[in-house]
N, C-alpha and C. Protein backbone atom coordinates (compact mmCIF):
# COMPACT_ATOMS: atom_id res chain seq x y z
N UNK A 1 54.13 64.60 -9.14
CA UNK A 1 54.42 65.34 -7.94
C UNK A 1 53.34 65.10 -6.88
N UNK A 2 52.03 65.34 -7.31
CA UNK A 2 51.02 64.95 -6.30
C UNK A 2 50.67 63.45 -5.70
N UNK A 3 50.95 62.44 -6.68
CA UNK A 3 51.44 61.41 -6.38
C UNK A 3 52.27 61.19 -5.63
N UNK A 4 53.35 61.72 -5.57
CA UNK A 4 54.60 61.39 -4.95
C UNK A 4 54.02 61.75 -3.20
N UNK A 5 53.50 63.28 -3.19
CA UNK A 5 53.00 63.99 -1.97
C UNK A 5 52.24 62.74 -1.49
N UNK A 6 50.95 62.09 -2.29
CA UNK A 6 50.22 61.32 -1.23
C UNK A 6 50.93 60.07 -0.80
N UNK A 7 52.31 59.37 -1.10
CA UNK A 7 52.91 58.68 -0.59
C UNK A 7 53.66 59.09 0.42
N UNK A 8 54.31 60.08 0.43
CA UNK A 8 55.22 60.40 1.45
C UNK A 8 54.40 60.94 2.56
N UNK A 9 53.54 62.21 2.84
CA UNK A 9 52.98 62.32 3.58
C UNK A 9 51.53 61.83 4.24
N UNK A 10 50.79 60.91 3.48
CA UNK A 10 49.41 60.57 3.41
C UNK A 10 50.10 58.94 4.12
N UNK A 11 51.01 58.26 3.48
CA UNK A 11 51.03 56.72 2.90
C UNK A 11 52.08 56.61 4.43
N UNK A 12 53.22 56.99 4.32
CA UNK A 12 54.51 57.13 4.90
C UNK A 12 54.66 57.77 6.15
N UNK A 13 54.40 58.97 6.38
CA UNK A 13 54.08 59.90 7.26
C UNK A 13 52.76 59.93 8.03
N UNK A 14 51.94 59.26 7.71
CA UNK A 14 50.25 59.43 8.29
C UNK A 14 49.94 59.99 8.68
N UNK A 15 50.24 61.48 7.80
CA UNK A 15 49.55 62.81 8.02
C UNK A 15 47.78 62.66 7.51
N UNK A 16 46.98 63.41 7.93
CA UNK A 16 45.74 63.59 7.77
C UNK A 16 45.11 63.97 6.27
N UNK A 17 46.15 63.75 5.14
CA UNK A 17 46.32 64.70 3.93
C UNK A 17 45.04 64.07 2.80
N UNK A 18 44.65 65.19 2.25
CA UNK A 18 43.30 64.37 1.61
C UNK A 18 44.17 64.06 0.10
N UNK A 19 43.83 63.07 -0.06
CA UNK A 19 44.32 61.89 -1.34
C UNK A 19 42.97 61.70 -2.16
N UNK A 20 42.67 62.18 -3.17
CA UNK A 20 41.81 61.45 -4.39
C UNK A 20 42.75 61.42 -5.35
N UNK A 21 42.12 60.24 -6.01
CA UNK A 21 42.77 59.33 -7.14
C UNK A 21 44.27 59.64 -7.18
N UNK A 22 44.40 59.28 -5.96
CA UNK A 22 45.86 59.02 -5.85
C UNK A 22 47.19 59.83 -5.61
N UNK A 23 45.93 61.52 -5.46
CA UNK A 23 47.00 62.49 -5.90
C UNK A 23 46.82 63.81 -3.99
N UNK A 24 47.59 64.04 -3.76
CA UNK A 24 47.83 64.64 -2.28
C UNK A 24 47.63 66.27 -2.93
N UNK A 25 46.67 66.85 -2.73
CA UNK A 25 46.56 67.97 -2.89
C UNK A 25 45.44 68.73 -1.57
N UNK A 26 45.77 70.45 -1.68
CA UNK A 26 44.82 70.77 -0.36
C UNK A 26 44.31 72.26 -0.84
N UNK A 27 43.79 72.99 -0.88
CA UNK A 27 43.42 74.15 -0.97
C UNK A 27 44.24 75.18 -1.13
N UNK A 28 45.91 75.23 -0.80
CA UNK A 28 46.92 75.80 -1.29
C UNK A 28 47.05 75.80 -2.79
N UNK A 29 47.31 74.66 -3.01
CA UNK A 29 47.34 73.97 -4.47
C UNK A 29 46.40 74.79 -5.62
N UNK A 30 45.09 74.68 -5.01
CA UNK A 30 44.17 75.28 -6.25
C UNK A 30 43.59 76.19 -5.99
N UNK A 31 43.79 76.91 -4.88
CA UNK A 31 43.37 78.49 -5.05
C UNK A 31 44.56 79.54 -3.98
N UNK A 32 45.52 79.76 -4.28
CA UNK A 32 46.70 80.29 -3.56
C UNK A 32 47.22 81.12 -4.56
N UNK A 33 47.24 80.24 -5.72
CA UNK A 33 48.35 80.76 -7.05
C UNK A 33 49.60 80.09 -6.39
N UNK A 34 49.88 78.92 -6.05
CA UNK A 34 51.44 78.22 -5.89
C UNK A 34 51.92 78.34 -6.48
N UNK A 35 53.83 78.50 -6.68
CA UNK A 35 55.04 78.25 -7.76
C UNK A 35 55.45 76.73 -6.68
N UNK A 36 55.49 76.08 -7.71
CA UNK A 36 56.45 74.91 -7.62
C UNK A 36 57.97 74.66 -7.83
N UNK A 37 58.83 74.32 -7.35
CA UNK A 37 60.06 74.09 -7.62
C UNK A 37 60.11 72.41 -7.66
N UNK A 38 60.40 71.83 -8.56
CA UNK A 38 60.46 70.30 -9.01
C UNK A 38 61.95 70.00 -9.57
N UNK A 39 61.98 68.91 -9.22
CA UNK A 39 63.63 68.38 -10.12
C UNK A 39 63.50 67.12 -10.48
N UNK A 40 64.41 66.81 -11.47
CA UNK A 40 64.05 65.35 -12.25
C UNK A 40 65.29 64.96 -12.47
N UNK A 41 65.42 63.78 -12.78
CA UNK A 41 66.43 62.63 -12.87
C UNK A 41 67.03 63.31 -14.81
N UNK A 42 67.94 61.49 -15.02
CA UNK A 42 68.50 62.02 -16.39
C UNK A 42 67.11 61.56 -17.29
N UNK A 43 66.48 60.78 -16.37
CA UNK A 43 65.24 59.81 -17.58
C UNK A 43 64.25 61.20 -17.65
N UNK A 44 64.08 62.06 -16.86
CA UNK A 44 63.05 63.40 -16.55
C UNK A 44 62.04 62.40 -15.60
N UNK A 45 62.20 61.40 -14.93
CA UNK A 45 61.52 61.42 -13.75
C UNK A 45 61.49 62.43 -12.57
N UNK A 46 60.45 62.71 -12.08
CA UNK A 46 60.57 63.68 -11.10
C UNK A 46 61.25 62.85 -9.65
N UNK A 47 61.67 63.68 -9.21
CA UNK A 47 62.84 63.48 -8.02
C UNK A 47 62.37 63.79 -6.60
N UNK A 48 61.81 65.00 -6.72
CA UNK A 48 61.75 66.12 -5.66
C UNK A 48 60.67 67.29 -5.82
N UNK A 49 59.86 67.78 -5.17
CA UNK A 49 59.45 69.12 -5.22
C UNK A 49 58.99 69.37 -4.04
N UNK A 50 58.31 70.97 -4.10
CA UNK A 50 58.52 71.65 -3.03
C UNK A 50 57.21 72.95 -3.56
N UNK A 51 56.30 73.33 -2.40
CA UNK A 51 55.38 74.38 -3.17
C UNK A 51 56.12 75.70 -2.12
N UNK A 52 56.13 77.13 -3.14
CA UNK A 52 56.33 78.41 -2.34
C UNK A 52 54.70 78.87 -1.92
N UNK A 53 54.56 80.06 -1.53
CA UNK A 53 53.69 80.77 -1.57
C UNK A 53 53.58 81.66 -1.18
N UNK A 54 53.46 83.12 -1.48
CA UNK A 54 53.56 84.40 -0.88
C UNK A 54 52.92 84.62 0.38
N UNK A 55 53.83 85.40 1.36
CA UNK A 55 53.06 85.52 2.86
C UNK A 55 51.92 86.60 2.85
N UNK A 56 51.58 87.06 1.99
CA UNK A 56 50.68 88.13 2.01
C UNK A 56 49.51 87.96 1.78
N UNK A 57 49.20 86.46 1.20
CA UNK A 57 48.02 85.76 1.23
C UNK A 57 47.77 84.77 2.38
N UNK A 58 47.10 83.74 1.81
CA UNK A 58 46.73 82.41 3.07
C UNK A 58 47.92 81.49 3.03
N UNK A 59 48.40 81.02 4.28
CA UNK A 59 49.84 80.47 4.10
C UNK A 59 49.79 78.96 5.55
N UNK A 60 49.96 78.34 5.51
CA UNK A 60 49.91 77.39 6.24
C UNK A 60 49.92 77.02 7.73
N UNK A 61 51.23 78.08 8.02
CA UNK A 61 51.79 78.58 8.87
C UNK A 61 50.77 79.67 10.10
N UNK A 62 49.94 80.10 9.24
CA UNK A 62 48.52 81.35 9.51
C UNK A 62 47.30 80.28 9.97
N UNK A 63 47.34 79.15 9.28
CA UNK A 63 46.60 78.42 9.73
C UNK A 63 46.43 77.29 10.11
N UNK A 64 47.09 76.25 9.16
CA UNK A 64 47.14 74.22 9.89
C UNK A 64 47.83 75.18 10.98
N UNK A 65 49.10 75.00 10.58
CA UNK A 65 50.48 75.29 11.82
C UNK A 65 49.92 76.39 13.21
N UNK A 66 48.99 77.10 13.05
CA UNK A 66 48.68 78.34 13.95
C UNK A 66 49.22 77.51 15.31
N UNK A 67 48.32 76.23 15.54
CA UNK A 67 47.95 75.58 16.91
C UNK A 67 49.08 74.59 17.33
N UNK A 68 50.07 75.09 16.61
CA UNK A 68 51.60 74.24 17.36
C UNK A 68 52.36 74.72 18.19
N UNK A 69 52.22 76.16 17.74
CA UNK A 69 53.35 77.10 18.80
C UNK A 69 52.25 77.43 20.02
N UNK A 70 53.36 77.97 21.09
CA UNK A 70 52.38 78.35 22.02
C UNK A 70 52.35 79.68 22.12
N UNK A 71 53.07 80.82 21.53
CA UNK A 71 52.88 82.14 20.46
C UNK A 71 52.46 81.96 19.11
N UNK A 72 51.66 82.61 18.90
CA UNK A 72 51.97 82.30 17.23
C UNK A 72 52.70 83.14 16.43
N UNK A 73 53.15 82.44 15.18
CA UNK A 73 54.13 82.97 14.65
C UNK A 73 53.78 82.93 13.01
N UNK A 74 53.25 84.53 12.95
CA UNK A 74 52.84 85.01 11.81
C UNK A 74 54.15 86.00 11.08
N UNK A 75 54.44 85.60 9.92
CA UNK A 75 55.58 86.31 8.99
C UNK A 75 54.54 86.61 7.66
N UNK A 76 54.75 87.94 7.60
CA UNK A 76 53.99 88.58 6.52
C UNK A 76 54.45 89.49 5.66
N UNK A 77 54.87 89.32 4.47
CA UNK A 77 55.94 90.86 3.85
C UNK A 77 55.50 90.11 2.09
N UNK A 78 55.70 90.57 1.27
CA UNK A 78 55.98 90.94 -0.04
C UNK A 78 57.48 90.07 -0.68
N UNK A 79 58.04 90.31 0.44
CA UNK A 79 59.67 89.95 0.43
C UNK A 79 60.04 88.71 0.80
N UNK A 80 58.55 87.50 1.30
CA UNK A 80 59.00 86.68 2.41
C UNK A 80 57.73 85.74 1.68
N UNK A 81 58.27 84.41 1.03
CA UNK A 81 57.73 83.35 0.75
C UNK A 81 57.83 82.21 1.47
N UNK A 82 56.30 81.49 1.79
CA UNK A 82 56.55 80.49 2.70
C UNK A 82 56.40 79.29 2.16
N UNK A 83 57.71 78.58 2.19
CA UNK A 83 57.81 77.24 1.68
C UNK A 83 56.80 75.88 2.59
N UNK A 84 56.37 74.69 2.13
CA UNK A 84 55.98 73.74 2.73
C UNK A 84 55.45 72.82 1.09
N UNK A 85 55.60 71.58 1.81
CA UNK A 85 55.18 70.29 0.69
C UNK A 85 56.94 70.16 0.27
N UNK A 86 57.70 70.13 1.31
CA UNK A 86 58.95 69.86 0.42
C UNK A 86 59.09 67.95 0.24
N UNK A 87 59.56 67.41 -0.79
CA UNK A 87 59.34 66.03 -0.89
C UNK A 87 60.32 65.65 -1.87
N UNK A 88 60.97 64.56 -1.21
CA UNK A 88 61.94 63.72 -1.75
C UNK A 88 60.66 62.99 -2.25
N UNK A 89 60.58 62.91 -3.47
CA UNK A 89 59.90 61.44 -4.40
C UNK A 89 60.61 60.03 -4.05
N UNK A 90 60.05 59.06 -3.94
CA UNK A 90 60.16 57.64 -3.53
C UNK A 90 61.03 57.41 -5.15
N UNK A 91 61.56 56.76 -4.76
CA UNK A 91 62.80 56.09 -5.90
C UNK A 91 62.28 55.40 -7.19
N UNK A 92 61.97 55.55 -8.03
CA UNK A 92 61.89 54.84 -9.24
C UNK A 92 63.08 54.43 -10.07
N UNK A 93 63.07 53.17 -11.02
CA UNK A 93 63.81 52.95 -11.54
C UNK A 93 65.24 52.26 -11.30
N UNK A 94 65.84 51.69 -12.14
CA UNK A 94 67.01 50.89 -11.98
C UNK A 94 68.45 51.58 -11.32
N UNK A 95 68.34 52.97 -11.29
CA UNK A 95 69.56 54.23 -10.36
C UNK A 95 68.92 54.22 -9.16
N UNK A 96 69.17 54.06 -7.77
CA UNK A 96 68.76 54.71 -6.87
C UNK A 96 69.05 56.28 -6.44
N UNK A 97 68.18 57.34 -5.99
CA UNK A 97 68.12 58.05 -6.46
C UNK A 97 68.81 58.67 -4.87
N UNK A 98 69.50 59.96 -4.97
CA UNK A 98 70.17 60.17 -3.59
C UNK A 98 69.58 61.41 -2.79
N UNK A 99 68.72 61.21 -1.93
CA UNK A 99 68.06 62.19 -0.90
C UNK A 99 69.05 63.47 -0.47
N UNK A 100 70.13 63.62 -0.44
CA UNK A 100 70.75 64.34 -0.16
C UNK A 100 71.06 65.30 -1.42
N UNK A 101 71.15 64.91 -2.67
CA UNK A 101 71.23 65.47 -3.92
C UNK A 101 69.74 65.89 -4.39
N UNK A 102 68.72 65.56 -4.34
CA UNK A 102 67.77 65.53 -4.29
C UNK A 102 67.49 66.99 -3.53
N UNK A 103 67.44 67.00 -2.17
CA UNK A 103 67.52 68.03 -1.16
C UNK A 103 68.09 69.12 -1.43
N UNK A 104 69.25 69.02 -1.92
CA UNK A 104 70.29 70.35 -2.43
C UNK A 104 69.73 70.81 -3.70
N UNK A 105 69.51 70.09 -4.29
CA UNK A 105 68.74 70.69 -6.14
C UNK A 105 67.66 71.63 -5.64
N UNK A 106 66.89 70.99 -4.28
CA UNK A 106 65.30 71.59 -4.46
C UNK A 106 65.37 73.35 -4.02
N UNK A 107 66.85 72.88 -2.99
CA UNK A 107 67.05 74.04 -2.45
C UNK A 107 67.79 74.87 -3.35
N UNK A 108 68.42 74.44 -4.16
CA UNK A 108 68.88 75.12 -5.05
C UNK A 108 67.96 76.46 -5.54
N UNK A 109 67.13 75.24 -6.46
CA UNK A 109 66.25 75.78 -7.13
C UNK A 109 65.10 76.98 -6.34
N UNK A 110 64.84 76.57 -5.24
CA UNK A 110 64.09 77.42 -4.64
C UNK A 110 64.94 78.94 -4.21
N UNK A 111 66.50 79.11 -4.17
CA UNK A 111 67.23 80.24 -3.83
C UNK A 111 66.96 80.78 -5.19
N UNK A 112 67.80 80.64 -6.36
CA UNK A 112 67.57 80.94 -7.36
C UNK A 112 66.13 81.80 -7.94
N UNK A 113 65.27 80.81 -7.93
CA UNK A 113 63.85 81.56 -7.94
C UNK A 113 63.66 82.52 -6.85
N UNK A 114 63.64 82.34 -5.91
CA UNK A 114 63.46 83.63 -5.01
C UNK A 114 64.50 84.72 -5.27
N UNK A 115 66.01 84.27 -5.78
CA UNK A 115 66.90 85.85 -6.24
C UNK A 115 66.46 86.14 -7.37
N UNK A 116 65.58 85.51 -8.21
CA UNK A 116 65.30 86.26 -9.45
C UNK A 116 63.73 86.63 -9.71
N UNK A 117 63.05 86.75 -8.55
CA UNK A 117 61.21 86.92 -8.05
C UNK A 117 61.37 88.51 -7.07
N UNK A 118 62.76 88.69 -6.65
CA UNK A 118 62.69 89.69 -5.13
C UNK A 118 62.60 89.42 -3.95
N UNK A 119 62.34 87.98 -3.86
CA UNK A 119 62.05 87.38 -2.28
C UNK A 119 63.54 87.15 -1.78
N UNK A 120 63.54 87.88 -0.32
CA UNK A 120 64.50 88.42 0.15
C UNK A 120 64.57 87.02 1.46
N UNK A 121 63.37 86.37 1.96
CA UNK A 121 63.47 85.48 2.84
C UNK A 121 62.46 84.30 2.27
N UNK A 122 62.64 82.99 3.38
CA UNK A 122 62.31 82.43 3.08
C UNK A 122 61.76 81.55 4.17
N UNK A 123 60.01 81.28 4.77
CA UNK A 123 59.71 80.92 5.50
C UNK A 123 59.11 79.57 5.97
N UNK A 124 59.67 78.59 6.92
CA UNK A 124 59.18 77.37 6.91
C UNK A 124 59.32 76.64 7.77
N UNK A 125 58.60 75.62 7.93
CA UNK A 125 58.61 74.51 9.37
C UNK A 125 59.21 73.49 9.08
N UNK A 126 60.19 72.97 9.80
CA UNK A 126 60.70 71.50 9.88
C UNK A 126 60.82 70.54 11.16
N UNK A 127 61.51 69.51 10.39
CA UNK A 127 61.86 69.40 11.79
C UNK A 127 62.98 69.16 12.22
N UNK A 128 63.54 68.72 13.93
CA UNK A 128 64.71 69.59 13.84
C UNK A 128 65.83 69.05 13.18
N UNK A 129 65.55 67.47 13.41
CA UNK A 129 66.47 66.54 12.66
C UNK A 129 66.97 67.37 11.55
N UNK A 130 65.93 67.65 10.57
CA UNK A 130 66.82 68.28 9.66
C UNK A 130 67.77 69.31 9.42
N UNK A 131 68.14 70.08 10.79
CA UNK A 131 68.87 71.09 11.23
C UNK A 131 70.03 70.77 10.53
N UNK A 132 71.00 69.29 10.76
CA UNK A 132 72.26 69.06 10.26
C UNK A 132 72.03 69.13 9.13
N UNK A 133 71.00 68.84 7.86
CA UNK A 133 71.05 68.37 6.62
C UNK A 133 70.93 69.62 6.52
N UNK A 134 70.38 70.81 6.91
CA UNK A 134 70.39 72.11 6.12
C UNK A 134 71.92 72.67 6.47
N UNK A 135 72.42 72.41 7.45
CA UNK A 135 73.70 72.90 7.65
C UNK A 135 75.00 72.49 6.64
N UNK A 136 74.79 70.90 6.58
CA UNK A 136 75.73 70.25 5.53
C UNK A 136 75.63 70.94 4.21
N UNK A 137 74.23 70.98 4.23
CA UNK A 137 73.77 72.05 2.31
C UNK A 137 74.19 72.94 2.29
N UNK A 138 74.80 73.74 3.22
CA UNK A 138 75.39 75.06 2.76
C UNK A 138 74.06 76.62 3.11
N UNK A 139 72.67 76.21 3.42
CA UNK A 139 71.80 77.13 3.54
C UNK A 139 70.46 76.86 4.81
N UNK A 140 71.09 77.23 5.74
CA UNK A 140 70.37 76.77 7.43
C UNK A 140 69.38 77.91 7.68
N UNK A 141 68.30 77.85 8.15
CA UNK A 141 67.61 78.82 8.69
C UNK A 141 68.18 79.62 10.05
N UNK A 142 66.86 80.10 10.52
CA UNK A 142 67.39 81.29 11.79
C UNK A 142 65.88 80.73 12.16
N UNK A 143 66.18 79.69 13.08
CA UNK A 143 64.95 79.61 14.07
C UNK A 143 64.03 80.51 14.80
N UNK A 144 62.89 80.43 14.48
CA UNK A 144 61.84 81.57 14.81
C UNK A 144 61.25 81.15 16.14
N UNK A 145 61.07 79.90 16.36
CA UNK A 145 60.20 78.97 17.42
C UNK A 145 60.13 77.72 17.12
N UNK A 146 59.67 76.91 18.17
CA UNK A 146 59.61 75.67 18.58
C UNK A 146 58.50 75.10 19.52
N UNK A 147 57.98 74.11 18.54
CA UNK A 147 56.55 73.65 18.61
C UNK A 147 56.48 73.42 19.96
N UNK A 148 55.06 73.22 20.36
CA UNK A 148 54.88 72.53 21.83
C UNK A 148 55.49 71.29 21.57
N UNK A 149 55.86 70.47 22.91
CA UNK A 149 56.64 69.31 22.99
C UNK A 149 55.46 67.71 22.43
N UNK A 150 53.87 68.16 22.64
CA UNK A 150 53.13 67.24 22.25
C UNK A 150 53.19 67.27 20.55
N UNK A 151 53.43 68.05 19.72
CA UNK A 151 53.16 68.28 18.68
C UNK A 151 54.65 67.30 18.31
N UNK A 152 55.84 67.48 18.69
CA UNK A 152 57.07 67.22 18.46
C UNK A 152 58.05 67.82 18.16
N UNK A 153 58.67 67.45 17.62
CA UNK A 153 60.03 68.52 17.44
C UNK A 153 60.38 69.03 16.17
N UNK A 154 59.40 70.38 15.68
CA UNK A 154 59.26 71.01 14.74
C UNK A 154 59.53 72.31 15.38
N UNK A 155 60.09 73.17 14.20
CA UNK A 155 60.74 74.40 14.46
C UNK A 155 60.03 75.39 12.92
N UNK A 156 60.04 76.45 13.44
CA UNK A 156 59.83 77.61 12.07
C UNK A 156 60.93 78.17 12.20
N UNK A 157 61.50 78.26 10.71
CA UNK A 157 62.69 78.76 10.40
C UNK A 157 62.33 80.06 9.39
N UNK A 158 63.43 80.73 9.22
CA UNK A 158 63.33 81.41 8.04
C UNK A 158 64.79 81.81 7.52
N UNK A 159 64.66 81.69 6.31
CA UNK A 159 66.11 81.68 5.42
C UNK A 159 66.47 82.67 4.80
N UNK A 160 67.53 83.34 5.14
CA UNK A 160 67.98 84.79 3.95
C UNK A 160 68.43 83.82 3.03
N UNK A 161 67.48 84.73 1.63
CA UNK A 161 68.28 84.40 0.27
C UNK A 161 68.89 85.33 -0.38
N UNK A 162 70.07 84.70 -0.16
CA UNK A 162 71.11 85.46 -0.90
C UNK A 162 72.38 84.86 -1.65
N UNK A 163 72.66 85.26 -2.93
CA UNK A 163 73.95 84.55 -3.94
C UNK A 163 74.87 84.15 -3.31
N UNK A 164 75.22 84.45 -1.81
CA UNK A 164 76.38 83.57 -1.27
C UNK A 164 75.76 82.14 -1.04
N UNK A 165 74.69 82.20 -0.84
CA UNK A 165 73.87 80.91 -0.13
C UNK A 165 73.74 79.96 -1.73
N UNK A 166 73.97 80.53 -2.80
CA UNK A 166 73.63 79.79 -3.35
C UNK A 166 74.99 79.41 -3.92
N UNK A 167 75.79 80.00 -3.64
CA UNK A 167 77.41 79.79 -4.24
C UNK A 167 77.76 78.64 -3.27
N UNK A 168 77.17 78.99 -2.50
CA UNK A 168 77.54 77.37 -1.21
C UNK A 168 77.35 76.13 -1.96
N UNK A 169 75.92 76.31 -1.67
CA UNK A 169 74.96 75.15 -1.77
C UNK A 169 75.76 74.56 -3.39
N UNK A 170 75.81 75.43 -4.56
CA UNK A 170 76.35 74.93 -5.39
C UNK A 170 77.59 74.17 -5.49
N UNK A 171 78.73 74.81 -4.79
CA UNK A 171 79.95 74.59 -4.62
C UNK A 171 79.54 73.11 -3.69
N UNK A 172 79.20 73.00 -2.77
CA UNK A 172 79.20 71.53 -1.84
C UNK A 172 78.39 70.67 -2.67
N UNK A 173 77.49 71.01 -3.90
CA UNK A 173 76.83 69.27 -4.25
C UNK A 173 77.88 69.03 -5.32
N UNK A 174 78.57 70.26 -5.78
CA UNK A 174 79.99 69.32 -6.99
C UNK A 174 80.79 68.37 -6.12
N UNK A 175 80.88 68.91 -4.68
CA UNK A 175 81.95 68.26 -4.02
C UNK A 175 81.70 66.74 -3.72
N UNK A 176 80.71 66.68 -3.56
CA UNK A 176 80.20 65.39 -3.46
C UNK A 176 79.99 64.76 -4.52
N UNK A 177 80.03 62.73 -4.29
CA UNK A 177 80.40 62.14 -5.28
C UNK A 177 78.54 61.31 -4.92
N UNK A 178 78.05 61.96 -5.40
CA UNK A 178 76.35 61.34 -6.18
C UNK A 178 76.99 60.47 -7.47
N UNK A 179 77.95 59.78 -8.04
CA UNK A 179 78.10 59.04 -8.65
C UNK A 179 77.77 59.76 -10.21
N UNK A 180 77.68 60.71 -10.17
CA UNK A 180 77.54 61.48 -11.43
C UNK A 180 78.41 62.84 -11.83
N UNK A 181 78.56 63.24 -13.12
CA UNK A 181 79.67 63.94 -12.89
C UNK A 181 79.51 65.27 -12.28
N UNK A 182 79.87 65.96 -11.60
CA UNK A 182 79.94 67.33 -10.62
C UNK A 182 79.65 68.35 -11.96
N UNK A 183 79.94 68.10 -12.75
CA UNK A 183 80.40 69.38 -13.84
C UNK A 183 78.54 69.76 -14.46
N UNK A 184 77.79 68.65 -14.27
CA UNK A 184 76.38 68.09 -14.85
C UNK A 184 75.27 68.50 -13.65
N UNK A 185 75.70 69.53 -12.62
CA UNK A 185 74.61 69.42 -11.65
C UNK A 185 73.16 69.96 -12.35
N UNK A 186 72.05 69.12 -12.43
CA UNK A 186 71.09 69.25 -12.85
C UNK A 186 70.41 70.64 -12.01
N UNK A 187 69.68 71.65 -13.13
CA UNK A 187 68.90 72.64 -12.47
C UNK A 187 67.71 72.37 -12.49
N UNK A 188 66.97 72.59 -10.76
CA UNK A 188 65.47 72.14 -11.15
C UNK A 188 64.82 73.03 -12.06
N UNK A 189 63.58 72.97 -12.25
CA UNK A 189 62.28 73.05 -12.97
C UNK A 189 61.41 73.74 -12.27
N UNK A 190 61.26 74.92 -12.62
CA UNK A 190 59.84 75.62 -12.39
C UNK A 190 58.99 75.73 -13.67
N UNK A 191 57.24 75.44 -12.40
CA UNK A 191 56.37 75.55 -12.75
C UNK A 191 55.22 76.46 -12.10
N UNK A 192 54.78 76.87 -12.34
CA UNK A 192 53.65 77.72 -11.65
C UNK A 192 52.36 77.26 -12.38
N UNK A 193 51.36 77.28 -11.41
CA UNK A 193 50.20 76.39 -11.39
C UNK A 193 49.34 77.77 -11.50
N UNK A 194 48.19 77.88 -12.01
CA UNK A 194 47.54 79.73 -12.24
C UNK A 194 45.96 78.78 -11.89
């Protein structure tokens, strides 16, 4: 997973992200208390993950993100986990692996865990491009704000979680033909890091 992070955002993205031996980690990671949501292939290669983190502590958004908006936009509750590090893993292996299935599992997995934790929302930055791909998934945010125009075109969202959202999201990745059978949708993998 941390591997995967320093390729996509360090390698790919040329974000500022500190990389030792190979692995993309930041101060969230090892003193936050993160839950991870991860998903893996049929081989158990990892696919995808994604870190939560409760808003009631230090959250990303409170601080990298403070200096994007030109309000800032602090979400703080018990009830309200803020997602970031979401990552399609780079493709391994002789299957190519499908970003869009990939995307729906993580989100899957992240509704699920939040209906069975109490977290009632769900808080996070994208960008906007990905507006259609959360819409196609069945589970779109409610735009909070929108970065200054130098920063680019990133938005804070936040997501009600709730069992319809996940009856969606479920119902639309059977519908689709990922070349595998609908009946087999893989559930991600939680881990929590202490």
């Amino acid at each position: 997973m941390f591997r995967a992070r320093a390729v996509i955002f360090h390698e790919r993205l040329g974000w500022a992200a500190t990389v030792r031996d190979g692995w993309e980690t930041d101060r969230y990671d090892w003193h936050e208390d993160p839950v991870y949501v991860v998903t893996a292939d049929a081989e158990h290669r990892l696919t995808g993950s994604l870190r939560v983190l409760p808003t009631t502590g230090e959250t990303m958004l409170r601080t990298e993100f403070a200096g994007f908006f030109d309000e800032p936009v602090d979400v703080e509750s018990p009830t309200v986990w803020e997602c970031t590090r979401f990552c399609v893993h780079p493709c391994t292996g002789p299957d190519a692996c499908h970003e869009k299935l990939v995307s729906t599992e993580l989100l899957i997995g992240l509704c699920r865990l939040c209906l069975s934790s109490g977290v009632e929302q769900v808080v996070g930055i994208y960008d906007e491009a990905m507006t259609r791909i959360y819409n196609r998934i069945g589970w779109s945010p409610v735009p909070l704000a929108r970065s200054r125009p130098e920063i680019g075109k990133l938005l804070v969202g936040i997501w009600d979680v709730s069992a319809e959202a996940l009856e969606v999201m479920t119902r639309r990745v059977a519908l689709h033909d990922y070349n595998f059978d609908p009946g087999e949708v893989r559930s991600p993998l939680l881990s929590v890091v202490t």
